[in-house]
PDB file of N, CA and C in Angstrom:
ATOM      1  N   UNK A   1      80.237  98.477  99.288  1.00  0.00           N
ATOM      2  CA  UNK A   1      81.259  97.568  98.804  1.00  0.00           C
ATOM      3  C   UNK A   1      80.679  96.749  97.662  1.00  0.00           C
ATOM      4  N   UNK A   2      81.428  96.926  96.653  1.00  0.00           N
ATOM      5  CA  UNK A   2      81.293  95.901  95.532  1.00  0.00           C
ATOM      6  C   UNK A   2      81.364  93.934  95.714  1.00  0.00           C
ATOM      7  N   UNK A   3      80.712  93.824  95.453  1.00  0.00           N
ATOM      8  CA  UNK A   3      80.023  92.044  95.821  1.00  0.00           C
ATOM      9  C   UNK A   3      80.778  91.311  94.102  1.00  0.00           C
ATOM     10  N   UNK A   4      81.229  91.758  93.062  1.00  0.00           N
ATOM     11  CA  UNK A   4      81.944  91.601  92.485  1.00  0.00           C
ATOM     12  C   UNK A   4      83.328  90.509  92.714  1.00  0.00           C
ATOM     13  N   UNK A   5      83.590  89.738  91.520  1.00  0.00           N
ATOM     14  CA  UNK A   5      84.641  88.372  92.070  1.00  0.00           C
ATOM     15  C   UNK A   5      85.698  89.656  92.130  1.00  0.00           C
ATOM     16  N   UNK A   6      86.546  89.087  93.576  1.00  0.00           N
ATOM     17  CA  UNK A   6      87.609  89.541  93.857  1.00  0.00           C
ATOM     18  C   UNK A   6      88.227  88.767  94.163  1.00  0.00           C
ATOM     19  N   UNK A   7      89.739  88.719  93.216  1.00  0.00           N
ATOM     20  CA  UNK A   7      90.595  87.603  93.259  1.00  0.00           C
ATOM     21  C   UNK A   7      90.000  86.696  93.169  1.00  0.00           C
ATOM     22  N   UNK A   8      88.802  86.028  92.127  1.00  0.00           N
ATOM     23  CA  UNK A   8      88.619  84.977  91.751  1.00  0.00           C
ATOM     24  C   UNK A   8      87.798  84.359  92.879  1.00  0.00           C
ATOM     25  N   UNK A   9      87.202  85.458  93.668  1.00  0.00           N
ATOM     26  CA  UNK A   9      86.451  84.794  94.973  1.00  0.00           C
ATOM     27  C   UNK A   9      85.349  85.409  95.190  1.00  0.00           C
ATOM     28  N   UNK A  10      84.015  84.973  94.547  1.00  0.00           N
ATOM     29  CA  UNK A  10      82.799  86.183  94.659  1.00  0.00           C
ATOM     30  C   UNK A  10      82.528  85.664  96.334  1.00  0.00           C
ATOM     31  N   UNK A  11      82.404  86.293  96.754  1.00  0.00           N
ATOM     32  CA  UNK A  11      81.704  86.490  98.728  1.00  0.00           C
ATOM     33  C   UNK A  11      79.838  86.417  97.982  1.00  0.00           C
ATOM     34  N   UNK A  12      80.288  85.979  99.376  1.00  0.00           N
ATOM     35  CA  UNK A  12      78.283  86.052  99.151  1.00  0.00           C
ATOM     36  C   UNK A  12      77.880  86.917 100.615  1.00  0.00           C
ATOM     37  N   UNK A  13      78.660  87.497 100.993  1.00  0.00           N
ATOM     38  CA  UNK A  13      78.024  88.543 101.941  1.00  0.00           C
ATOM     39  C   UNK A  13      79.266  89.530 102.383  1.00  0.00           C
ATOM     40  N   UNK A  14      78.978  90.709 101.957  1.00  0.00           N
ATOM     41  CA  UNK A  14      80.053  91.677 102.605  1.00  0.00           C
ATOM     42  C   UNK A  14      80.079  92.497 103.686  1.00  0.00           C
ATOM     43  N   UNK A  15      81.167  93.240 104.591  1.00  0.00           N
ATOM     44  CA  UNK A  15      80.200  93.778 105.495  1.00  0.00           C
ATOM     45  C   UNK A  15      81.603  95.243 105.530  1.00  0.00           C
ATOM     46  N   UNK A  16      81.234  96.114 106.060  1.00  0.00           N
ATOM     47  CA  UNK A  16      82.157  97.380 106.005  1.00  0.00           C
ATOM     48  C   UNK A  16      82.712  97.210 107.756  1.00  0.00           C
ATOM     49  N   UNK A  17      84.107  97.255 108.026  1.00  0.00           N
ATOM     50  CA  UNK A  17      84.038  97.611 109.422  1.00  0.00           C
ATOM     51  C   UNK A  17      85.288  98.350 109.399  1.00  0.00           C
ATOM     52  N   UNK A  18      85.502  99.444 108.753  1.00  0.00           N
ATOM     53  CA  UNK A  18      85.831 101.045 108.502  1.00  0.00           C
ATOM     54  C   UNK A  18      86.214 101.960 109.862  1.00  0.00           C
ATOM     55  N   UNK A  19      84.889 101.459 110.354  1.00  0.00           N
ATOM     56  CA  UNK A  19      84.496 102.559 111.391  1.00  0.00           C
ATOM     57  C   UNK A  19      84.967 102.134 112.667  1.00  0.00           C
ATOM     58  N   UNK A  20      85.208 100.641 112.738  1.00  0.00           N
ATOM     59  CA  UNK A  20      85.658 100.145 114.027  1.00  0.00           C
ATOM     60  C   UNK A  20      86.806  99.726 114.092  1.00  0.00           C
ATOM     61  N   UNK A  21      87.250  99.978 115.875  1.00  0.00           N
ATOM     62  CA  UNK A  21      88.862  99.433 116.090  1.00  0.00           C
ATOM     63  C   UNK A  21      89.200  98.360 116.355  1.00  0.00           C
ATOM     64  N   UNK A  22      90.210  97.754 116.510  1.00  0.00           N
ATOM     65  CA  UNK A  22      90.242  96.182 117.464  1.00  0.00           C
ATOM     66  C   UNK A  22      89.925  96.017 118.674  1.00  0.00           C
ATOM     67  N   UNK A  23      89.407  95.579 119.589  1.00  0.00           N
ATOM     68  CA  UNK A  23      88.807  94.264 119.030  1.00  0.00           C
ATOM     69  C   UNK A  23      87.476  94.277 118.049  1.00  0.00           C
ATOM     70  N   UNK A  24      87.083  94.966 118.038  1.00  0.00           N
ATOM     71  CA  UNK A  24      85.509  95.322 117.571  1.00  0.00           C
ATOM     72  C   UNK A  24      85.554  94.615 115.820  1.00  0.00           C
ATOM     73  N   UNK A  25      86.721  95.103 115.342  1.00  0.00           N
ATOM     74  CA  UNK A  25      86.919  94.550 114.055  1.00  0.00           C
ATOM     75  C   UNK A  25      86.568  93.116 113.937  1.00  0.00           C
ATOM     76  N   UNK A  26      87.457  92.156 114.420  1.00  0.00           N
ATOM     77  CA  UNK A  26      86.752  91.010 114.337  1.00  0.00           C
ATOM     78  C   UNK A  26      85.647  89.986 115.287  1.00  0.00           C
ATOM     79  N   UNK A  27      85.217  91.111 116.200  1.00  0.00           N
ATOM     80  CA  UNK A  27      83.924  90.866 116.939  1.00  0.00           C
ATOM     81  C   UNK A  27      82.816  90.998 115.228  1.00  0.00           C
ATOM     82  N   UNK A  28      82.852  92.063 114.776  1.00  0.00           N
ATOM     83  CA  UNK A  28      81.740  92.088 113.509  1.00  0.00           C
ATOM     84  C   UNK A  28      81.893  91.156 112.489  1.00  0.00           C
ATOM     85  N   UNK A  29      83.167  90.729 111.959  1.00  0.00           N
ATOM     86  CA  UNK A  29      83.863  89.618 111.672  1.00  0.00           C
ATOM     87  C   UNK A  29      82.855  88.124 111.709  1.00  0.00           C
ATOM     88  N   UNK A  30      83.433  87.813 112.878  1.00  0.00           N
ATOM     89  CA  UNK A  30      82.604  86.895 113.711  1.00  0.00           C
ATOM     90  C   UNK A  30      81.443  86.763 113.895  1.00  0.00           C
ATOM     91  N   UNK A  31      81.149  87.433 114.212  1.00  0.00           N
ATOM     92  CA  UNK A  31      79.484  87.700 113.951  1.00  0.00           C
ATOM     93  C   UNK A  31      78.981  87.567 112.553  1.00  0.00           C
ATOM     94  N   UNK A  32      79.555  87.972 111.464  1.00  0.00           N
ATOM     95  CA  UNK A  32      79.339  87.720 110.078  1.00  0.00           C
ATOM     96  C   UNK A  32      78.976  86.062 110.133  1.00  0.00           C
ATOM     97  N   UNK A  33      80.428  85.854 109.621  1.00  0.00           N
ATOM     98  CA  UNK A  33      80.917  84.474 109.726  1.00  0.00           C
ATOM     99  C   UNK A  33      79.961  83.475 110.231  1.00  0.00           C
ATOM    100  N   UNK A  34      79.166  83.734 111.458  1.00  0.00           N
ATOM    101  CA  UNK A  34      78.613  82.529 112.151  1.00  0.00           C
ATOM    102  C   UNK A  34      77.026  82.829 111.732  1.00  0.00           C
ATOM    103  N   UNK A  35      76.580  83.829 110.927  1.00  0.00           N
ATOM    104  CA  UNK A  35      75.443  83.742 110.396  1.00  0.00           C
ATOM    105  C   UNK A  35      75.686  83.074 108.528  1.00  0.00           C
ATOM    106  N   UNK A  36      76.552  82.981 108.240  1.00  0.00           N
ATOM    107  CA  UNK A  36      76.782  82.362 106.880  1.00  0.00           C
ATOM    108  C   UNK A  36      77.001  80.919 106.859  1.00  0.00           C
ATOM    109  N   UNK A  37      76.566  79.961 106.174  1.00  0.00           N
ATOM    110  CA  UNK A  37      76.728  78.632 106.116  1.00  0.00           C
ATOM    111  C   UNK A  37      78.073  78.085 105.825  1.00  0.00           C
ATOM    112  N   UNK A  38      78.346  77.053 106.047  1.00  0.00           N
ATOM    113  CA  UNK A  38      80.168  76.751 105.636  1.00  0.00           C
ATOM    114  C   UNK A  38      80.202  76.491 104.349  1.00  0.00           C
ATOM    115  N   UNK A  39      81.611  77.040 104.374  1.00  0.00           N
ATOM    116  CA  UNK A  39      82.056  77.403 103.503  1.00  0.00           C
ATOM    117  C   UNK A  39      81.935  78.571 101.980  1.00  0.00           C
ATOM    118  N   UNK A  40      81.170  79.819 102.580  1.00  0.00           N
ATOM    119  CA  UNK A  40      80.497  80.557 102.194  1.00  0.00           C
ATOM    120  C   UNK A  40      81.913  81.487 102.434  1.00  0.00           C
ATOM    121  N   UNK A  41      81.471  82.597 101.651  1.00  0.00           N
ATOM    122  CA  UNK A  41      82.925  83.648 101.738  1.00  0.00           C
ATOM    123  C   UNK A  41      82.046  84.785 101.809  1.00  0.00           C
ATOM    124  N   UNK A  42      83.093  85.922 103.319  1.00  0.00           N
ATOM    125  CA  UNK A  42      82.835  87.051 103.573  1.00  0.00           C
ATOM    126  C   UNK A  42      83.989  87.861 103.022  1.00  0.00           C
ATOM    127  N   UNK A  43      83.505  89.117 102.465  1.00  0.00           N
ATOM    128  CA  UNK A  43      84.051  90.146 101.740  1.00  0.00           C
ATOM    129  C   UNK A  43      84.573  91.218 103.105  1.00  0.00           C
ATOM    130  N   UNK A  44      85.326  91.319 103.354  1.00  0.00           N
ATOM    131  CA  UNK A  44      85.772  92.603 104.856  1.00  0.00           C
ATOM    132  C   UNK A  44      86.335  93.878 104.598  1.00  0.00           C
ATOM    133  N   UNK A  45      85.968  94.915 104.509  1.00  0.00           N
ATOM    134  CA  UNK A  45      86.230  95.900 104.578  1.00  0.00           C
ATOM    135  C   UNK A  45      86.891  96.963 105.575  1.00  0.00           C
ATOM    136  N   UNK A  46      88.318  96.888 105.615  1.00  0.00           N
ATOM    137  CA  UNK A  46      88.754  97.534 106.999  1.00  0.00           C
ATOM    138  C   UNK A  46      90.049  98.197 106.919  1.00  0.00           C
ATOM    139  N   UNK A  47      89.810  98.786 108.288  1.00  0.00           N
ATOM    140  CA  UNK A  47      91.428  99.847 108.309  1.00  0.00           C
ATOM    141  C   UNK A  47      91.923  99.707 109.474  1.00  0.00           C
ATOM    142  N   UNK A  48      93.535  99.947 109.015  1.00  0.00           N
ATOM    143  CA  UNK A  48      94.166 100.321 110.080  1.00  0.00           C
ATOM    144  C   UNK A  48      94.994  99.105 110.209  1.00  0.00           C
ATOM    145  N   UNK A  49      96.220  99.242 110.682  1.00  0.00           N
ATOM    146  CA  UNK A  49      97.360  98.163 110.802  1.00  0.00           C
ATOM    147  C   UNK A  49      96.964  97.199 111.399  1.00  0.00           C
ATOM    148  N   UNK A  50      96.297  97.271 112.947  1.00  0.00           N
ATOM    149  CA  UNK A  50      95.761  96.443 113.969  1.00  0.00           C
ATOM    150  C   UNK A  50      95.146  95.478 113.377  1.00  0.00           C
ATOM    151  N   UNK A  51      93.711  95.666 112.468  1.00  0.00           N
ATOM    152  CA  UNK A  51      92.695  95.233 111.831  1.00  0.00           C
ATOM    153  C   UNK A  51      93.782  94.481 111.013  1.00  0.00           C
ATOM    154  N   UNK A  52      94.641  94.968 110.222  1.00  0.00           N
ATOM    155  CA  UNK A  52      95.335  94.659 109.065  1.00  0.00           C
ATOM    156  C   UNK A  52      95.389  93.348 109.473  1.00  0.00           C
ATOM    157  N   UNK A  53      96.480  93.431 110.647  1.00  0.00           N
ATOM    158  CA  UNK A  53      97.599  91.865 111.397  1.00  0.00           C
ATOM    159  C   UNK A  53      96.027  91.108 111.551  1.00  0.00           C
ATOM    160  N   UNK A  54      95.071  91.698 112.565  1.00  0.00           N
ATOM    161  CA  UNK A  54      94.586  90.833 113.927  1.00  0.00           C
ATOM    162  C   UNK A  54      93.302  89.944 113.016  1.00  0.00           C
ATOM    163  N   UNK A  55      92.952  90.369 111.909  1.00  0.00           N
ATOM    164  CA  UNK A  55      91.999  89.969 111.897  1.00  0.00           C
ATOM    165  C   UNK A  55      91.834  88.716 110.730  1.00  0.00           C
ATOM    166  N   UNK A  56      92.665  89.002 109.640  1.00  0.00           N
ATOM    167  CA  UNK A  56      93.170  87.407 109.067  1.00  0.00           C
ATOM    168  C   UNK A  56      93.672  85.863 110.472  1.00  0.00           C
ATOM    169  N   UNK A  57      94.572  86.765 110.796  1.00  0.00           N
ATOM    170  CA  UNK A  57      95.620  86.056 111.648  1.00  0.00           C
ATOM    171  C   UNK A  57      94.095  85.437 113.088  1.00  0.00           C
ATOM    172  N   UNK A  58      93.303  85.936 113.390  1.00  0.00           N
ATOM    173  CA  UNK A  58      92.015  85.218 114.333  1.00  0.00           C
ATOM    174  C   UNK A  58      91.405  84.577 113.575  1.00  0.00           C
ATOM    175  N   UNK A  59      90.959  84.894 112.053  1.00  0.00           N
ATOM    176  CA  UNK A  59      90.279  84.082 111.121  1.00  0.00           C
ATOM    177  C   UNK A  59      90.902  82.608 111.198  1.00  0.00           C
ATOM    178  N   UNK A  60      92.161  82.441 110.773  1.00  0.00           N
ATOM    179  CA  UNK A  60      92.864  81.790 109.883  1.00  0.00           C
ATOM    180  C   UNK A  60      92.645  80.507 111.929  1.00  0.00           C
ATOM    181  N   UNK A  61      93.074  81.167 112.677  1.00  0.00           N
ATOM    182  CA  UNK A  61      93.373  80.486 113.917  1.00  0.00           C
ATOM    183  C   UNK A  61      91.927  79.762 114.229  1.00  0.00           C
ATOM    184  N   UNK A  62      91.061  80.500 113.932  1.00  0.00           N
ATOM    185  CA  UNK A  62      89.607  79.450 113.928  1.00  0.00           C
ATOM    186  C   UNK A  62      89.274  78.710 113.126  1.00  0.00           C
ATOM    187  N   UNK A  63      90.212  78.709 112.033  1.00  0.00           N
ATOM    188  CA  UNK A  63      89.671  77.581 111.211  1.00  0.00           C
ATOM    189  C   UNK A  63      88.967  77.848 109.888  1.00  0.00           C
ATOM    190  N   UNK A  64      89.139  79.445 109.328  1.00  0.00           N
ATOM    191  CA  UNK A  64      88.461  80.048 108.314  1.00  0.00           C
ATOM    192  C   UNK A  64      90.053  80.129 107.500  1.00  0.00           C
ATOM    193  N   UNK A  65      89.643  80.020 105.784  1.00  0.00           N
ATOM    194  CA  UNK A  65      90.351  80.235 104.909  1.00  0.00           C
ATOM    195  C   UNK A  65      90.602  82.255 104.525  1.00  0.00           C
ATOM    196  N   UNK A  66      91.715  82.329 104.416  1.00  0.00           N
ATOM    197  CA  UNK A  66      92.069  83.301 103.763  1.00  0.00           C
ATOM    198  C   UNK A  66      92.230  83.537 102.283  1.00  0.00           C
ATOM    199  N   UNK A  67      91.259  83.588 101.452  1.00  0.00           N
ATOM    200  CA  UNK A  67      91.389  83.938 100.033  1.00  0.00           C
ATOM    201  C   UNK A  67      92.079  84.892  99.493  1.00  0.00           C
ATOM    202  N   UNK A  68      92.007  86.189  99.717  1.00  0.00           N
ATOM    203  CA  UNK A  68      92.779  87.326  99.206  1.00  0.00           C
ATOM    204  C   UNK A  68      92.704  88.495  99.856  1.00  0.00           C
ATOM    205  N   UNK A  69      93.712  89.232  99.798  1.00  0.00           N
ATOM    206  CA  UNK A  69      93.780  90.525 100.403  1.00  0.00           C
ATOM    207  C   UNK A  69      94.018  91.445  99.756  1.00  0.00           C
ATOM    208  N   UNK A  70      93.234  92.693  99.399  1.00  0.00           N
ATOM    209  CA  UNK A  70      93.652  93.648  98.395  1.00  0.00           C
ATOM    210  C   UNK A  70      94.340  94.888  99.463  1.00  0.00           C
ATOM    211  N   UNK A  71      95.150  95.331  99.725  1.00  0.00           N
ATOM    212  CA  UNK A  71      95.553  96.637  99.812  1.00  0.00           C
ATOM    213  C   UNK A  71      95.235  97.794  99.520  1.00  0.00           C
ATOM    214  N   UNK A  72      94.703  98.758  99.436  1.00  0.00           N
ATOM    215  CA  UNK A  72      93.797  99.880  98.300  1.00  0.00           C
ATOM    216  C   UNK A  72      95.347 101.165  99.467  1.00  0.00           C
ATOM    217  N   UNK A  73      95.089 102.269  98.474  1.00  0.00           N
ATOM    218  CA  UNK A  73      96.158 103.558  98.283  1.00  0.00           C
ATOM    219  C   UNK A  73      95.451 104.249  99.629  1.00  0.00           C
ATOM    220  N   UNK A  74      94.086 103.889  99.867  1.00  0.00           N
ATOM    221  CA  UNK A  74      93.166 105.226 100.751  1.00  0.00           C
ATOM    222  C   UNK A  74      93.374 104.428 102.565  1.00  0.00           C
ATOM    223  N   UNK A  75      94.154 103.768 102.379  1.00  0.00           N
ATOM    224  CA  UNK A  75      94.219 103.080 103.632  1.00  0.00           C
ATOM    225  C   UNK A  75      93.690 101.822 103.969  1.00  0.00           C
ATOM    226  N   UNK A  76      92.562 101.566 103.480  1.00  0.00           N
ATOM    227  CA  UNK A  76      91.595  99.970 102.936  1.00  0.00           C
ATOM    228  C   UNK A  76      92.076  98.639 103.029  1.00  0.00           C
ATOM    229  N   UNK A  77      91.296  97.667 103.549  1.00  0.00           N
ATOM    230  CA  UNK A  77      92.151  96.803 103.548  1.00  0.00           C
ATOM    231  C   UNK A  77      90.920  95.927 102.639  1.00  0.00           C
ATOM    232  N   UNK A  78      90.921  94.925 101.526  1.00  0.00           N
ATOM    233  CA  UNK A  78      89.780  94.662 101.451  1.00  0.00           C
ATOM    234  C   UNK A  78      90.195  92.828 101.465  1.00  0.00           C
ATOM    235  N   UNK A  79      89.572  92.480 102.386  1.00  0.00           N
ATOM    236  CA  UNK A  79      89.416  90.617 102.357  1.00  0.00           C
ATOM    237  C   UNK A  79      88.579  89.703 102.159  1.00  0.00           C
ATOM    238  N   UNK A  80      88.900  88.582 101.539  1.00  0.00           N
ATOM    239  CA  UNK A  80      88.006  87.940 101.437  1.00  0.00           C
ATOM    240  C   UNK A  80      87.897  86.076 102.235  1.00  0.00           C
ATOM    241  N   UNK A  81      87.318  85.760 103.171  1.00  0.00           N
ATOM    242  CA  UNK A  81      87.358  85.167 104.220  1.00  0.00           C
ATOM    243  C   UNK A  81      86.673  84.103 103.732  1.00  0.00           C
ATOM    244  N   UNK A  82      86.597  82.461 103.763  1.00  0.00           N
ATOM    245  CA  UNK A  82      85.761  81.569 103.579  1.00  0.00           C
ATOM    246  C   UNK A  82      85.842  81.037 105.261  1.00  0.00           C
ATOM    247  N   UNK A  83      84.377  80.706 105.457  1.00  0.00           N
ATOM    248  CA  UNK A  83      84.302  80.287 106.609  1.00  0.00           C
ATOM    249  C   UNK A  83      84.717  78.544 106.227  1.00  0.00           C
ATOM    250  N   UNK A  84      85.029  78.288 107.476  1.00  0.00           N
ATOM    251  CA  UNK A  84      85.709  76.856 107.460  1.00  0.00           C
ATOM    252  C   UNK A  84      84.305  75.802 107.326  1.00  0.00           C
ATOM    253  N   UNK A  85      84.304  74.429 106.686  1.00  0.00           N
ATOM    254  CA  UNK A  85      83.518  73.674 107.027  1.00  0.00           C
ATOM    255  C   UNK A  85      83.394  73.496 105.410  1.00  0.00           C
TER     256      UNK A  85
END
């Protein structure tokens, strides 16, 4: 994954979770998140509708900002998350 400003939001740590389903999606998420300092932004890489809904929508409920969401054609979801604080 490109570490590149997306939507005007460079991340300072990205992580791919492609490969995993829900819950697992934002178990890795989370786990990101709580090794990054506040207010630091994670880059997310993910698929699948579940991931799509569940994993802004748990962010946003703990208290993390939602910066942007790209959509990509190959199924992709790509986000960019500021942890709260």
């Amino acid at each position: 994954m490109n570490s590149q400003a997306i939507a005007g939001a460079v991340p300072d740590q990205s992580i791919d979770v492609t490969a995993e389903i829900c819950p697992m999606t934002f178990v890795h998420v989370r786990l990101a998140l709580d090794r990054l300092p506040a207010a630091a932004k994670l880059a997310v890489l993910l698929r699948g509708d579940e991931a799509r809904r569940n994993v802004p929508r748990t962010a946003i409920e703990q208290g993390h900002q939602l910066l942007s969401r790209e959509d990509h054609s190959d199924g992709t979801t790509l986000l960019v998350i500021q942890k709260k604080g």
